[in-house]
C-alpha atoms as a PDB file:
ATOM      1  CA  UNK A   1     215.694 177.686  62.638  1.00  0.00           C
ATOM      2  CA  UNK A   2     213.487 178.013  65.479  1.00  0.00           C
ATOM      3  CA  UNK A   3     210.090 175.834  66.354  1.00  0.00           C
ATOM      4  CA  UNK A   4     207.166 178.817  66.594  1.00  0.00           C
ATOM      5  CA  UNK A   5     205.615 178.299  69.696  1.00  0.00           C
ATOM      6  CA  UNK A   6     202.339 177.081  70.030  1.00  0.00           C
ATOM      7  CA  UNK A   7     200.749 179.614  72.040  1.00  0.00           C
ATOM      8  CA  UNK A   8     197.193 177.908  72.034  1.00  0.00           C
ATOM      9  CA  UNK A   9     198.566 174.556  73.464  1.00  0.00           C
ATOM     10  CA  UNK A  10     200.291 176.703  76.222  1.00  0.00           C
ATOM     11  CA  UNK A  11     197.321 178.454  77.168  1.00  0.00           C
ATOM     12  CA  UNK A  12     195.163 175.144  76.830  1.00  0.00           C
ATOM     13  CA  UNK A  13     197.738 173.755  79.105  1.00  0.00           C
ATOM     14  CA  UNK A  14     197.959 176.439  81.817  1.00  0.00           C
ATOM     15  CA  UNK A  15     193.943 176.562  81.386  1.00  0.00           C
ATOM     16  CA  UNK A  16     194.086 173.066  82.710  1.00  0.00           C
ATOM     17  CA  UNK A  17     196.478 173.419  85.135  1.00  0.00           C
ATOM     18  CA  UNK A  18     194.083 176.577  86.431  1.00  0.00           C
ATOM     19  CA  UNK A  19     191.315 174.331  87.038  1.00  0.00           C
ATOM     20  CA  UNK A  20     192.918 171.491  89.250  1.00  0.00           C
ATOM     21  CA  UNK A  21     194.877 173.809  91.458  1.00  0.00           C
ATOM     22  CA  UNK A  22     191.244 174.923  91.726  1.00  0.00           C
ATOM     23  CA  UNK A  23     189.616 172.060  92.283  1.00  0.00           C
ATOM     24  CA  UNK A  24     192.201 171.040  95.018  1.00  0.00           C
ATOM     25  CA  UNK A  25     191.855 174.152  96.357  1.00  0.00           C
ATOM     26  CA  UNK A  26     188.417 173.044  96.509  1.00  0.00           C
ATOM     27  CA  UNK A  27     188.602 169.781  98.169  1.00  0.00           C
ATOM     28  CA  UNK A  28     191.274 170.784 100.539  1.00  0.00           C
ATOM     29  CA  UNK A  29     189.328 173.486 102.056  1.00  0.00           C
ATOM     30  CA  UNK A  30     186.550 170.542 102.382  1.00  0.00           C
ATOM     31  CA  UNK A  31     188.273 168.500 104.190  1.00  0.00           C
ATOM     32  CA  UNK A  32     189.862 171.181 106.580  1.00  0.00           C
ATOM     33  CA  UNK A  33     186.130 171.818 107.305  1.00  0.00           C
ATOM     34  CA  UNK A  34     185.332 168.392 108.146  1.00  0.00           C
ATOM     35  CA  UNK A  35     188.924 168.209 110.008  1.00  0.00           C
ATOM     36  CA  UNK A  36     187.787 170.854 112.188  1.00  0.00           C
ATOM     37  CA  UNK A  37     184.407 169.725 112.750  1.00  0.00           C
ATOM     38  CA  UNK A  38     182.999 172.410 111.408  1.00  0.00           C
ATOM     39  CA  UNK A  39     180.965 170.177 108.792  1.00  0.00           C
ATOM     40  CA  UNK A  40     178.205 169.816 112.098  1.00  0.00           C
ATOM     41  CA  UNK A  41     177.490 173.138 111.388  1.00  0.00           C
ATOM     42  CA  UNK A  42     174.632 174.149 108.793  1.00  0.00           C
ATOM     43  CA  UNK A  43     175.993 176.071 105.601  1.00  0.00           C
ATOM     44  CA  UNK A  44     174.244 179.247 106.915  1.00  0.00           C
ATOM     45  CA  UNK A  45     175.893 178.793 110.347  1.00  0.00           C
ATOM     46  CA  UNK A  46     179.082 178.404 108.546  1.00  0.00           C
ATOM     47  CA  UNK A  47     178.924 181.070 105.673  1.00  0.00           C
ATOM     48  CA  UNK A  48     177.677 183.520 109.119  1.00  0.00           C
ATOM     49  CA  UNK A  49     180.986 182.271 111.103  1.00  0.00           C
ATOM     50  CA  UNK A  50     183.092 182.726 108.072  1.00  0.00           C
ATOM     51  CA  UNK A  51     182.135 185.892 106.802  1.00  0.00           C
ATOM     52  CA  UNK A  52     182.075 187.622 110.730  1.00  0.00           C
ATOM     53  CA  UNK A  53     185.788 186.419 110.438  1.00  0.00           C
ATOM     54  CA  UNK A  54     186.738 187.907 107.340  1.00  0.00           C
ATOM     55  CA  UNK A  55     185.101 191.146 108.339  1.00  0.00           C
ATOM     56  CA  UNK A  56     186.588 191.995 111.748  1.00  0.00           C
ATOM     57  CA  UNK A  57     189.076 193.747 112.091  1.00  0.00           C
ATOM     58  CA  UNK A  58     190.379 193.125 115.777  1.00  0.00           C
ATOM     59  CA  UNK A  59     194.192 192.286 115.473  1.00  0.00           C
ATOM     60  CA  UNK A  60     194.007 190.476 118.457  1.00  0.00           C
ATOM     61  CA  UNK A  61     191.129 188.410 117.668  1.00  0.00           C
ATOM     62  CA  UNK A  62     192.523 187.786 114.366  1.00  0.00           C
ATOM     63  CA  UNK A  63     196.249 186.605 116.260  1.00  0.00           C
ATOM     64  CA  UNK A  64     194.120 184.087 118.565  1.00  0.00           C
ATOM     65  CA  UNK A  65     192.700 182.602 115.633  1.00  0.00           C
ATOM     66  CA  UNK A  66     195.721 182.538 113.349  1.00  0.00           C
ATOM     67  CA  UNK A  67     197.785 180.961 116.553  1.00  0.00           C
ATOM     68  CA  UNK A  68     195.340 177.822 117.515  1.00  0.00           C
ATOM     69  CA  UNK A  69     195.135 177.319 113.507  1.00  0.00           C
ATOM     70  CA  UNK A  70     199.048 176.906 113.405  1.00  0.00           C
ATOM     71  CA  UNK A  71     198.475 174.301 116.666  1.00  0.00           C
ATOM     72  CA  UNK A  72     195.806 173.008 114.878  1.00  0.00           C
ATOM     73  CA  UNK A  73     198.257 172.143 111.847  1.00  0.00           C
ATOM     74  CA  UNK A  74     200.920 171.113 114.519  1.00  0.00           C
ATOM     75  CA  UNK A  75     198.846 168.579 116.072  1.00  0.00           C
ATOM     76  CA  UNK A  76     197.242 166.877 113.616  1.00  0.00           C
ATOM     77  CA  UNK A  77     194.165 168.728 114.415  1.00  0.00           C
ATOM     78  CA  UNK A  78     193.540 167.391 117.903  1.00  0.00           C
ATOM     79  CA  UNK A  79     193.395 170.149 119.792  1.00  0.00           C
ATOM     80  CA  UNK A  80     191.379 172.212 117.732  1.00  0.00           C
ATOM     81  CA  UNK A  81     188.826 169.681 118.107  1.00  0.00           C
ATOM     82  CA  UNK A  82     188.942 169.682 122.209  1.00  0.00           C
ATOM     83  CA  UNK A  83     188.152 173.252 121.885  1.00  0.00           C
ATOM     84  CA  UNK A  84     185.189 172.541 119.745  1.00  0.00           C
ATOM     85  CA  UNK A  85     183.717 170.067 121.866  1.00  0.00           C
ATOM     86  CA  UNK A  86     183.656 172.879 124.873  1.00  0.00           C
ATOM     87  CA  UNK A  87     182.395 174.904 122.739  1.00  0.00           C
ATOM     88  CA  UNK A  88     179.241 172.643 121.985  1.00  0.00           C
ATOM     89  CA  UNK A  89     179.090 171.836 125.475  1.00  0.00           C
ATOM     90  CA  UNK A  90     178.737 175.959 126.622  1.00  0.00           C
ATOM     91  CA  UNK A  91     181.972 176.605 127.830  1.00  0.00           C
ATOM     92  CA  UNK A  92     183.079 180.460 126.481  1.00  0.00           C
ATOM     93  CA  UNK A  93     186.509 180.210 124.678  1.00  0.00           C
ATOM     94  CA  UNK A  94     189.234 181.742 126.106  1.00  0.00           C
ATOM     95  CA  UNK A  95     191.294 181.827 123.129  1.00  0.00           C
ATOM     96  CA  UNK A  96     189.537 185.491 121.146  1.00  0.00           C
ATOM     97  CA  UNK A  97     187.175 183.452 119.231  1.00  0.00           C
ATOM     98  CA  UNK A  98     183.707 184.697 117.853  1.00  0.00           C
ATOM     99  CA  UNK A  99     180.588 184.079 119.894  1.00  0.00           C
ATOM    100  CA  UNK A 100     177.525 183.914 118.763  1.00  0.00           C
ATOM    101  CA  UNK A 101     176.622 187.383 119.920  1.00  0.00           C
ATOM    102  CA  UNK A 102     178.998 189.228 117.924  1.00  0.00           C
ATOM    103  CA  UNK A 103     177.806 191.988 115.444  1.00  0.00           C
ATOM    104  CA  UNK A 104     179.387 192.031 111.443  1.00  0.00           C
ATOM    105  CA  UNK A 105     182.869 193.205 112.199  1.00  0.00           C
ATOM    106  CA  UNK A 106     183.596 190.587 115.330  1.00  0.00           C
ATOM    107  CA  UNK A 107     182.948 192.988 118.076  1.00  0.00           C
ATOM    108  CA  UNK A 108     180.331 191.510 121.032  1.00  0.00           C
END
């Protein structure tokens, strides 16, 4: 005869397992902040960036982005860095990214 499953020990279980793909969900985004050198920012500058790039909707823009994260990741993160140092220094990207000017959905 067949054990009855324990359906409150499963759910326990994937419960847990819920909460620490969270939390290193969590931690990893952290650290791809701080990778990036985003962490200089202020949380308002950073919740502004972030939510300007989840609202636009320029394909372009968005391809720019997605293509020096992808170097980014290739690289060991060294070149996104170089391009955030020009940007603190005043040179414009040339790679689509936001500027500082640019309304809620991206556009300047």
């Amino acid at each position: 005869m067949r054990k009855p499953r324990d359906f409150d020990a499963e759910l326990k279980a994937l419960t847990d397992k819920a909460r620490l793909l969270k939390s290193r969900k969590q931690g990893q985004l952290g650290e791809l902040v701080m990778a990036t050198g985003a962490d200089a920012l202020t949380p308002e500058e950073l919740a502004g960036a972030l939510l300007d790039a989840g609202a636009t909707i320029d394909t372009a823009r968005k391809e720019a982005w997605r293509k020096r994260g992808a170097e980014f990741f290739q690289n060991g993160g060294a070149a996104a860095r170089r391009g955030s140092r020009k940007l603190q220094s005043g040179a414009a990207p040339n790679d689509g990214g936001a500027s500082s000017t640019a309304g809620p959905t991206g556009a300047p």
